[in-house]
Protein backbone atom coordinates (compact mmCIF):
# COMPACT_ATOMS: atom_id res chain seq x y z
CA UNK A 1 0.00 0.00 0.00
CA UNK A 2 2.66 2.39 0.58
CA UNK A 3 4.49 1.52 -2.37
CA UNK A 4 1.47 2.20 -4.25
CA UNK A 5 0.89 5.89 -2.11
CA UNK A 6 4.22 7.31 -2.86
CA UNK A 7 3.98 6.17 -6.65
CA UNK A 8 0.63 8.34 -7.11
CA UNK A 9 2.17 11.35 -5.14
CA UNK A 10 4.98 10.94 -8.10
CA UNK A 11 2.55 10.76 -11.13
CA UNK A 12 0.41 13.56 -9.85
CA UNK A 13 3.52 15.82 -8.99
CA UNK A 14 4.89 14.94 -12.65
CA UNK A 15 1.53 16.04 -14.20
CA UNK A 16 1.48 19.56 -12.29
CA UNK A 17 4.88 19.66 -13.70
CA UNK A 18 3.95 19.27 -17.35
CA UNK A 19 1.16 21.29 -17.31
CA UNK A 20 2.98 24.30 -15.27
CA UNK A 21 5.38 24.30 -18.12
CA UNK A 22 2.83 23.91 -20.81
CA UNK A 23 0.97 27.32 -18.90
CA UNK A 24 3.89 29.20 -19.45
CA UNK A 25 4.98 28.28 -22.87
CA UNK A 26 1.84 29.54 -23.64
CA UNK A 27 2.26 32.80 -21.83
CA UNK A 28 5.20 33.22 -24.03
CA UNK A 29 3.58 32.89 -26.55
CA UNK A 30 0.91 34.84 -26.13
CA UNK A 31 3.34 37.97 -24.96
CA UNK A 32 4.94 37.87 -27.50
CA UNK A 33 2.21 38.54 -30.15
CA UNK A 34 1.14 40.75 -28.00
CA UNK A 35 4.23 42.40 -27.93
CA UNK A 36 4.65 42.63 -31.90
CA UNK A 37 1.39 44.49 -31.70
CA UNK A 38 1.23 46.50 -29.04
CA UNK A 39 5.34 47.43 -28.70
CA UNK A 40 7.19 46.09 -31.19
CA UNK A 41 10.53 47.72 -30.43
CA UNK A 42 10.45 45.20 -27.70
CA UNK A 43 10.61 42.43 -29.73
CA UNK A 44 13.45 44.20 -31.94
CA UNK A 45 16.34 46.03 -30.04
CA UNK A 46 15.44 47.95 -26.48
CA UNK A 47 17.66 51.10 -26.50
CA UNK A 48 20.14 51.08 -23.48
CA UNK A 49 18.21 52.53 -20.73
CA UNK A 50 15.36 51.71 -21.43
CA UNK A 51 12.57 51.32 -18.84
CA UNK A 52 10.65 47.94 -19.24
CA UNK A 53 7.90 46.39 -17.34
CA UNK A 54 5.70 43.41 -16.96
CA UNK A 55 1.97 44.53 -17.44
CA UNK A 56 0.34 42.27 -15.19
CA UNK A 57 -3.20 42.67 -16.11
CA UNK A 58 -1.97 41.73 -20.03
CA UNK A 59 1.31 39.71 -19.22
CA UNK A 60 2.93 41.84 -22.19
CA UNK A 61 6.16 43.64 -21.29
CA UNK A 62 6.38 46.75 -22.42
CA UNK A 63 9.18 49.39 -23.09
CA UNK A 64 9.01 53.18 -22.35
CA UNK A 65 10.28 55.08 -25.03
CA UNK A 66 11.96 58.37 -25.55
CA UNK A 67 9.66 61.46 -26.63
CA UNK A 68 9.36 61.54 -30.27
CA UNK A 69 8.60 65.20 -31.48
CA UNK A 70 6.35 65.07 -34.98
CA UNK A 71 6.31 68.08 -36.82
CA UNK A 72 2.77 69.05 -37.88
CA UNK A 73 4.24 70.39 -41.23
CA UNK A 74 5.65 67.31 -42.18
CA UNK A 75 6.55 66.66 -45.46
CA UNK A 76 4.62 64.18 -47.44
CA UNK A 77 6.09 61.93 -49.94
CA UNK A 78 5.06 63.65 -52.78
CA UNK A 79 6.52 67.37 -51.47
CA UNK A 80 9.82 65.49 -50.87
CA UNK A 81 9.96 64.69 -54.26
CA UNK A 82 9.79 68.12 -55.20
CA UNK A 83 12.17 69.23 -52.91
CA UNK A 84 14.94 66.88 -54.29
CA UNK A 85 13.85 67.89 -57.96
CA UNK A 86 14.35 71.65 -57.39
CA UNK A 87 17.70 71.05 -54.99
CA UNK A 88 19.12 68.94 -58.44
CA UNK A 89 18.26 71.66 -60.34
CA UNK A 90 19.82 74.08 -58.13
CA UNK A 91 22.96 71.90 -58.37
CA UNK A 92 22.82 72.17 -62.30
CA UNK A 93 22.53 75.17 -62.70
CA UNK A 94 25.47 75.96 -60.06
CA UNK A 95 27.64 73.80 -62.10
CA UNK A 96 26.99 75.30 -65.57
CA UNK A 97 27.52 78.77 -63.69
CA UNK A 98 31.21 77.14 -62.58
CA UNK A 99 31.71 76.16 -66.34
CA UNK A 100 30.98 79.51 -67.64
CA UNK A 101 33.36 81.15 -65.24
CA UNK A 102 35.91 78.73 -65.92
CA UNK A 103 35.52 78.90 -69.95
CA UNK A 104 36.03 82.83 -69.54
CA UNK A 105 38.99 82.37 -67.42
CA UNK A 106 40.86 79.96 -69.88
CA UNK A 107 41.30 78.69 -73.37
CA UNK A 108 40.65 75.30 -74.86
CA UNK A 109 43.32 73.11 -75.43
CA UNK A 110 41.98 73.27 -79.28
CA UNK A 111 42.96 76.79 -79.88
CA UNK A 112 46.18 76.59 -77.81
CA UNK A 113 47.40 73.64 -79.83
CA UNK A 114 46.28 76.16 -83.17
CA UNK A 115 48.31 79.03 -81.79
CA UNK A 116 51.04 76.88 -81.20
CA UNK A 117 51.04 75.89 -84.58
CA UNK A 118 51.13 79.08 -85.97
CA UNK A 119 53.93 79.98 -84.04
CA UNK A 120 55.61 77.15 -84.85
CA UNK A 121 56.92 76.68 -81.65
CA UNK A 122 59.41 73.84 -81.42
CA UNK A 123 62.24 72.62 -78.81
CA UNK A 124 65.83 73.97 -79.76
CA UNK A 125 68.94 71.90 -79.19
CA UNK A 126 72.17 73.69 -77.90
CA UNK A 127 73.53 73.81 -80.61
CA UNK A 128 70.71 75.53 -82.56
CA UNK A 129 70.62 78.05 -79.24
CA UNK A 130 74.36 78.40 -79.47
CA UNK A 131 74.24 79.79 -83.23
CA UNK A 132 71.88 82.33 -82.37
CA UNK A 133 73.95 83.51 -79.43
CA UNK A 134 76.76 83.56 -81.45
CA UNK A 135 75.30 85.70 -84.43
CA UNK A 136 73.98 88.26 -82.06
CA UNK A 137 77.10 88.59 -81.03
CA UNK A 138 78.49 89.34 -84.20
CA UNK A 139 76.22 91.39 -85.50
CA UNK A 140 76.74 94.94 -85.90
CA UNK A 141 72.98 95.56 -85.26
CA UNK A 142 72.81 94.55 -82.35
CA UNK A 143 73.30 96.74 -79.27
CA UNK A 144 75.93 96.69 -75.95
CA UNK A 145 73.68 95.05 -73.74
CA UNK A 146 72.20 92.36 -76.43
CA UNK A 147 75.66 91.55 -76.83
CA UNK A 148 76.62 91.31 -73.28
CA UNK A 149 73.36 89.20 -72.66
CA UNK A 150 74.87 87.12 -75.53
CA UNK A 151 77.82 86.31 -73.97
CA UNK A 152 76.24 85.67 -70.85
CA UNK A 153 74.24 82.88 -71.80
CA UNK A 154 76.91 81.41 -73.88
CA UNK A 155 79.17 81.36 -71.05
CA UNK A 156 76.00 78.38 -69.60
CA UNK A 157 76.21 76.48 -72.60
CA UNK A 158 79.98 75.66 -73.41
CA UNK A 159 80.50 74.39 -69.95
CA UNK A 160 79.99 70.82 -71.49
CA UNK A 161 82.62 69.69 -73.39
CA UNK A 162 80.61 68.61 -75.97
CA UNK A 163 79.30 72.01 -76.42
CA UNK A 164 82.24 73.69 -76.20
CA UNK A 165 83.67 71.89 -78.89
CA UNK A 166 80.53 72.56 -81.54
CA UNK A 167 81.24 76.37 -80.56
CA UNK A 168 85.00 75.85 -81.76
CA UNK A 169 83.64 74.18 -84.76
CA UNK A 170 81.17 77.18 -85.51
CA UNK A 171 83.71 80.00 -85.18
CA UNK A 172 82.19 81.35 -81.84
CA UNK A 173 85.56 80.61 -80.24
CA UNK A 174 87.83 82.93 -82.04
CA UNK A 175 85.46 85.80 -82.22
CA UNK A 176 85.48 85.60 -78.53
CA UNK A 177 88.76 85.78 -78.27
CA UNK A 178 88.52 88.41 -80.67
CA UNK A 179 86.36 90.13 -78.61
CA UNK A 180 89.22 90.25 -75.64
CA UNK A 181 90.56 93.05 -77.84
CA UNK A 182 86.93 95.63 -77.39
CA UNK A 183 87.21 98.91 -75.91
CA UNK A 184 84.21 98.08 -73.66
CA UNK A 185 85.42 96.68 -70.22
CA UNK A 186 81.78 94.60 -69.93
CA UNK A 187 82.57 92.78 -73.63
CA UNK A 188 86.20 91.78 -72.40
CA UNK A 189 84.98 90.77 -69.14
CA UNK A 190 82.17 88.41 -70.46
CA UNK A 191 84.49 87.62 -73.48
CA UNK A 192 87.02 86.45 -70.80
CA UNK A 193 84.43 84.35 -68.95
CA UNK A 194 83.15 82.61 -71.92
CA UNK A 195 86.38 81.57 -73.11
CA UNK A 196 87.74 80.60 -69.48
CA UNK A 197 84.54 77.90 -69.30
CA UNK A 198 85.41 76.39 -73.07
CA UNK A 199 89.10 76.09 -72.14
CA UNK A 200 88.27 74.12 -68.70
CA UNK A 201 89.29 70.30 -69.24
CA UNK A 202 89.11 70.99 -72.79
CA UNK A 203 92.11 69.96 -74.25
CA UNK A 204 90.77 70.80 -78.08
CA UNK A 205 89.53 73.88 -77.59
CA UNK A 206 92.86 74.54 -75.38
CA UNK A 207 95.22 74.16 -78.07
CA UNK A 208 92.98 76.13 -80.30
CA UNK A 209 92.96 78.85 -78.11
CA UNK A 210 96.64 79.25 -77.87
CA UNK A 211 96.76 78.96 -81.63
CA UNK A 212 94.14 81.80 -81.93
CA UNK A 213 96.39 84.11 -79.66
CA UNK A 214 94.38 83.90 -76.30
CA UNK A 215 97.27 83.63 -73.95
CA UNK A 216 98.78 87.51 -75.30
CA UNK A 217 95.70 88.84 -75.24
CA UNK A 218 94.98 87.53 -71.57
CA UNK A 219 98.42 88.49 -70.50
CA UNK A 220 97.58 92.29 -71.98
CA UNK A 221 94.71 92.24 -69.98
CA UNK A 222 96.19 91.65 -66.83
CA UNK A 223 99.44 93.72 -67.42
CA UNK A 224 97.23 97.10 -68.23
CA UNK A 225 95.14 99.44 -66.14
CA UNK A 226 91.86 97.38 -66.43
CA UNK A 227 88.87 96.93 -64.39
CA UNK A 228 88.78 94.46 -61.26
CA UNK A 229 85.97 92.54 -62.96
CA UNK A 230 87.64 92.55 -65.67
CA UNK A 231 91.05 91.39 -64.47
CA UNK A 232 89.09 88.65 -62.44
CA UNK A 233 87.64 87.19 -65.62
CA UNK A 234 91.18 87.49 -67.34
CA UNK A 235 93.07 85.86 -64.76
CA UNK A 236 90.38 82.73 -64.66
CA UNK A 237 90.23 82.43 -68.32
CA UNK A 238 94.27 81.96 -67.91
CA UNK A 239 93.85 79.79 -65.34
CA UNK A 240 91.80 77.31 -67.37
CA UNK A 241 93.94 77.56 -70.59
CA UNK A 242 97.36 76.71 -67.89
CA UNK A 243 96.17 74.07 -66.21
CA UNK A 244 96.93 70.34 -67.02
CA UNK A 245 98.63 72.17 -70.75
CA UNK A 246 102.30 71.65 -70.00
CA UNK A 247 103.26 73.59 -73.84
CA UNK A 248 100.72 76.24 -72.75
CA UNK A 249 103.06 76.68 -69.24
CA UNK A 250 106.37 77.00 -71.48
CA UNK A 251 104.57 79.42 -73.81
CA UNK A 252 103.43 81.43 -70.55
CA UNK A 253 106.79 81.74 -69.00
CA UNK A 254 108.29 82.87 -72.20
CA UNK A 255 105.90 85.15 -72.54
CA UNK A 256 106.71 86.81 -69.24
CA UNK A 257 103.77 85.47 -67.75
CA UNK A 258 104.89 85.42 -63.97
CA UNK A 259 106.30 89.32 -64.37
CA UNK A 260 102.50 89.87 -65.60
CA UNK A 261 101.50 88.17 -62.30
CA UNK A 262 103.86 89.57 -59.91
CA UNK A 263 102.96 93.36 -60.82
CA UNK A 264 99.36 92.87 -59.50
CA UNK A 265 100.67 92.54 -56.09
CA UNK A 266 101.87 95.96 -57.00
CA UNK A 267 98.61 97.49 -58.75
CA UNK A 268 96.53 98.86 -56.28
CA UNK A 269 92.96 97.73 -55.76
CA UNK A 270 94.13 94.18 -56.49
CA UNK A 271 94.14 92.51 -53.29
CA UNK A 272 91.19 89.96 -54.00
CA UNK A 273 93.57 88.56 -56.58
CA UNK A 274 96.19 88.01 -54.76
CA UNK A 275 95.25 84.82 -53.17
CA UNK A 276 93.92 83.76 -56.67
CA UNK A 277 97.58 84.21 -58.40
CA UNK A 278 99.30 82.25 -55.36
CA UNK A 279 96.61 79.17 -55.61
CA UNK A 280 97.25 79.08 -59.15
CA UNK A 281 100.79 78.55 -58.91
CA UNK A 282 100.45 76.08 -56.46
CA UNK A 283 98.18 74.22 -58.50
CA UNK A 284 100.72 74.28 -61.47
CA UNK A 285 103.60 73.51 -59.59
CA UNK A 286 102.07 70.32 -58.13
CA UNK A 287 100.95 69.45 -60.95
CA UNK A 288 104.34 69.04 -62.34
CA UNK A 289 105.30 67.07 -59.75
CA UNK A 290 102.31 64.48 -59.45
CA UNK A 291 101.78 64.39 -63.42
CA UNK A 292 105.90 63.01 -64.07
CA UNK A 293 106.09 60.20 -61.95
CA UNK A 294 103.17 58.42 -62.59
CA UNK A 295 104.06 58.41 -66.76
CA UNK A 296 106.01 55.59 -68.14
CA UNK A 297 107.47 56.23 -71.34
CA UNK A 298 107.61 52.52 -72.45
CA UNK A 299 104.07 51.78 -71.24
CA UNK A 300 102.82 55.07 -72.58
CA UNK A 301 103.74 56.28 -75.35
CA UNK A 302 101.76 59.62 -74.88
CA UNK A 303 103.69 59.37 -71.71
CA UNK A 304 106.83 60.44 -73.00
CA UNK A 305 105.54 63.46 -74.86
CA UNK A 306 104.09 64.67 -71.68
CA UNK A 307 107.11 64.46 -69.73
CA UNK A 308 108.90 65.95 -72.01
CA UNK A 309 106.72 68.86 -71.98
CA UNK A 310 106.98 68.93 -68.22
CA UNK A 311 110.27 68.85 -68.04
CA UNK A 312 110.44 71.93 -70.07
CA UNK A 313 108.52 73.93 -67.72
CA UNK A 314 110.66 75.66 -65.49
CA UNK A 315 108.57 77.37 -62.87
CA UNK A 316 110.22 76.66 -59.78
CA UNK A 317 113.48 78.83 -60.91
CA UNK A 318 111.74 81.20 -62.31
CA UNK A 319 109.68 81.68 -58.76
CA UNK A 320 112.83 81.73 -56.76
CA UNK A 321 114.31 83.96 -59.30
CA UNK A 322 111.73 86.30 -59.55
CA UNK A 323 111.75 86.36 -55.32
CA UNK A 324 108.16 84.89 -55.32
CA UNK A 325 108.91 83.40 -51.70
CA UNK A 326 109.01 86.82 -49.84
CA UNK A 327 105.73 88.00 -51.92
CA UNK A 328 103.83 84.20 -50.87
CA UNK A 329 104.99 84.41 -47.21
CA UNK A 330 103.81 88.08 -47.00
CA UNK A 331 100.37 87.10 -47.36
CA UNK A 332 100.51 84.92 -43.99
CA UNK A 333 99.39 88.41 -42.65
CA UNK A 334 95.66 88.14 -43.92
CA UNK A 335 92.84 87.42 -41.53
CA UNK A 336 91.37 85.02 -43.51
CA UNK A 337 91.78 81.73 -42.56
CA UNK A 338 90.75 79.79 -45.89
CA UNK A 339 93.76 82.38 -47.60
CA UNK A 340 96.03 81.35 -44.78
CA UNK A 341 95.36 77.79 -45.66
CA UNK A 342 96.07 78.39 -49.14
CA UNK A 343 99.28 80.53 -48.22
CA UNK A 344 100.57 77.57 -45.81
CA UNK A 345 99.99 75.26 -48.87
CA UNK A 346 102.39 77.59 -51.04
CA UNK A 347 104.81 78.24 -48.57
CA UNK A 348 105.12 74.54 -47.99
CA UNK A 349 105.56 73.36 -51.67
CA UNK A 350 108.34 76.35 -51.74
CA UNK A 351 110.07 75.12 -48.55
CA UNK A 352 112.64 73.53 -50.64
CA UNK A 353 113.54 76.01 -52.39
CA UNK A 354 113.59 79.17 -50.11
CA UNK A 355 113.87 77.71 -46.91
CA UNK A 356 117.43 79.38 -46.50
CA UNK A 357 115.57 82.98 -47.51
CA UNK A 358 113.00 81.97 -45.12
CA UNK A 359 115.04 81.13 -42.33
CA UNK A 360 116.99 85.09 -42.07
CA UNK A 361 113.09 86.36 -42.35
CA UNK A 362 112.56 87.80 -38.84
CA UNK A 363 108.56 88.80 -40.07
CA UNK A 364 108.29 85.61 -41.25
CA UNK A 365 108.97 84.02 -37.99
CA UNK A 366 107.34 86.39 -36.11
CA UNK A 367 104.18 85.35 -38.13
CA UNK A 368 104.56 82.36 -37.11
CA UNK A 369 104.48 82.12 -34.01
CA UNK A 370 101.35 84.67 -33.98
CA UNK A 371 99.20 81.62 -35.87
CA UNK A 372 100.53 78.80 -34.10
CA UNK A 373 99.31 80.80 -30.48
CA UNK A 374 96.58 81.62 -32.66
CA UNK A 375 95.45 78.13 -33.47
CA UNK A 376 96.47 76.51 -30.53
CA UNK A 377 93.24 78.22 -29.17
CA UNK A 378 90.88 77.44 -31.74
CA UNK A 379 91.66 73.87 -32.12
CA UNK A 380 91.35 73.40 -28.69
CA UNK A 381 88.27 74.82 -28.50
CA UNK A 382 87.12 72.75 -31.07
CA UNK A 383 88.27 69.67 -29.56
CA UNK A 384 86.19 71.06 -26.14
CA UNK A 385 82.93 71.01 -28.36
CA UNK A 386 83.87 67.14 -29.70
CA UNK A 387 85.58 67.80 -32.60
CA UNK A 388 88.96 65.85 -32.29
CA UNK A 389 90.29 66.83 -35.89
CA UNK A 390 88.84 69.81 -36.90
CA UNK A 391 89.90 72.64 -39.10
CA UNK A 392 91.77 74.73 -37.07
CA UNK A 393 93.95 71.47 -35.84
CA UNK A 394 94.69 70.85 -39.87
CA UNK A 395 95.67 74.60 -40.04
CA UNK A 396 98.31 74.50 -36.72
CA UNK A 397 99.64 71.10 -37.61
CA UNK A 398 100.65 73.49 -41.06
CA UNK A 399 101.66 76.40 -39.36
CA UNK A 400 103.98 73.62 -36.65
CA UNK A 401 105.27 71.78 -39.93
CA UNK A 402 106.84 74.94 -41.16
CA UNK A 403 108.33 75.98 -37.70
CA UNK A 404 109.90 72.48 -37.78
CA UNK A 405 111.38 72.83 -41.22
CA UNK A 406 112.75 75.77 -40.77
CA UNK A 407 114.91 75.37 -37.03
């Protein structure tokens, strides 16, 4: 009997069960069609915050809302419509406006291409350029300044090598040189820069140049009352013909070339050239001396022709001769440094030649001893600020070399 007791209280627990959960699927169901028709947000996505509640009465759960302000002059469908059409229109007419303004501002690319073609516009080469330049020039029509301007941009072109030899080749090089001979100082001073950029690492146009009488005419220049432009442009123009041109050199010295030089340390107003004149020489002399060695005669046969020619050059004696050493030392005294650097250079290639003149030179020492205190102070401030071999430390271990040499 009790077996049979607790067995019923099971089944009719079970049951209640069953139909508790059948009661409530129900419910579900019910709330939620109620929900899709009375709040259907619910059923969707509840904003954060939202405040929901159970009704109850209903069993629907229900979701407070925000306050939703409707315009009574809302727009219907049809007015919207409207609204877009005119705002396109708008837009249109906007962009032909644009158009209009633009047209009036520029041409089209049709009648720009037509004027062109009238025109006849084309690219020019440089050597088309450099013909032009060249007849201007030459022509007697044309006036100071159009042949000045001439010669300015003619100077650009024959920079390249290539270009300076098509201006050989067209007969712009000799009436340049030519043109070293006009009584206006501006033609001679462009004349000389044109000429010094075609004779730079130009051995062609270097030899023609000498042929053609340049070096006389530069060496006038320089040994008459001229211009300081004019003397500048002279003197580099002669640079560029001397350098790495070992028959040019012989022709120069023959020609009295380092008298020309040495008498503007006695022209007044010729300072700036000073340095300029000493640099050159340096360049020359060591030029001599790293050119020979390295040429082989049996190896090279262009070799021996150079060495030859370098072996004719006799600068060194004619420096020493002409008491160059006293007039390079002198210039010790500028306050430049660069010029001091170049000076020091000079004075050191000439060491082995004047260092018995140099030794009974009591300004010379004196000098001297002024840069080394000098530079003593400005290389060790630059090794203070981190700069273990700076230029000032180049410049003392120069001025310390020459002390050496000469006790």
């Amino acid at each position: 009997m009790l077996c049979y007791f607790i067995l019923g209280i099971f089944l009719g627990t079970n049951k209640q069960i069953k139909e508790r959960l059948n009661g409530e699927t129900s419910l579900r169901e019910r709330n939620m069609s109620s929900c899709v028709s009375v709040c259907p947000s619910v059923c969707q996505a509840v904003p954060a915050g939202s405040h929901v509640r159970l009704n109850l009465q209903t069993g629907d759960r229900e979701a407070k809302l925000g306050k939703v302000d409707v315009d009574s002059n809302s727009f219907t469908s049809q007015e919207l419509k409207k609204a877009l059409a005119k705002m396109k229109e708008s837009e249109k007419a906007e962009r032909k406006a644009h158009e209009e303004e633009v047209r009036k501002k520029f041409r089209p690319i049709e009648q720009l291409k037509e004027e062109f073609e009238k025109l006849n516009v084309k690219m020019e080469t440089d050597y088309e350029i450099m013909v032009k330049l060249i007849s201007k020039f030459n022509s007697s029509a044309s006036t100071l300044d159009e042949k000045v301007a001439a010669l300015y941009d003619l100077e650009y072109y024959v920079h390249q090598v290539d270009n300076a030899k098509d201006f050989l080749s067209m007969g712009g090089l000799q009436l340049v040189i030519d043109g070293l001979n006009s009584t206006e100082a501006a033609l001679k001073e462009h004349a000389a820069f044109v000429l010094g950029a075609a004779l730079s690492s130009n051995p062609k146009v270097q030899i023609e140049a000498i042929e053609g009488g340049a070096l006389q005419k530069l060496l006038v220049i320089l040994a008459t009352e001229q211009p300081l432009a004019v003397k500048k442009k002279a003197l580099f123009a002669l640079s560029s013909m001397l350098r790495h041109f070992p028959y040019a050199q012989q022709q120069f010295l023959k020609l009295g070339g380092l008298q020309v030089l040495r008498s503007l340390f006695r022209q007044k107003g010729m300072e700036t050239l000073h340095v300029r004149v000493v640099t050159l020489l340096y360049d020359l002399i060591v030029e001599k001396v790293r050119s020979t060695p390295h040429l082989h005669p049996l190896t090279e046969p262009k070799g021996l022709s150079s060495i030859l020619q370098y072996r004719q050059v006799k600068l060194v004696p004619a420096v020493v001769e002409q008491d160059w050493c006293v007039v390079v030392s002198n210039l010790l005294a500028m306050p430049e440094h660069d010029s001091r650097e170049k000076v020091l250079k000079m004075v050191g290639v000439l060491m082995a030649f004047c260092r018995e003149r140099y030794r009974g030179d009591q300004a010379l020492s004196t000098t001297l001893s002024l840069l080394r205190s000098e530079y003593e102070e400005l290389a060790a401030e630059e090794q203070r600020e981190g700069d273990k071999d700076g230029y000032f430390k180049e410049l003392l271990g120069s001025v310390n070399t020459i002390i050496q040499e000469l006790r």
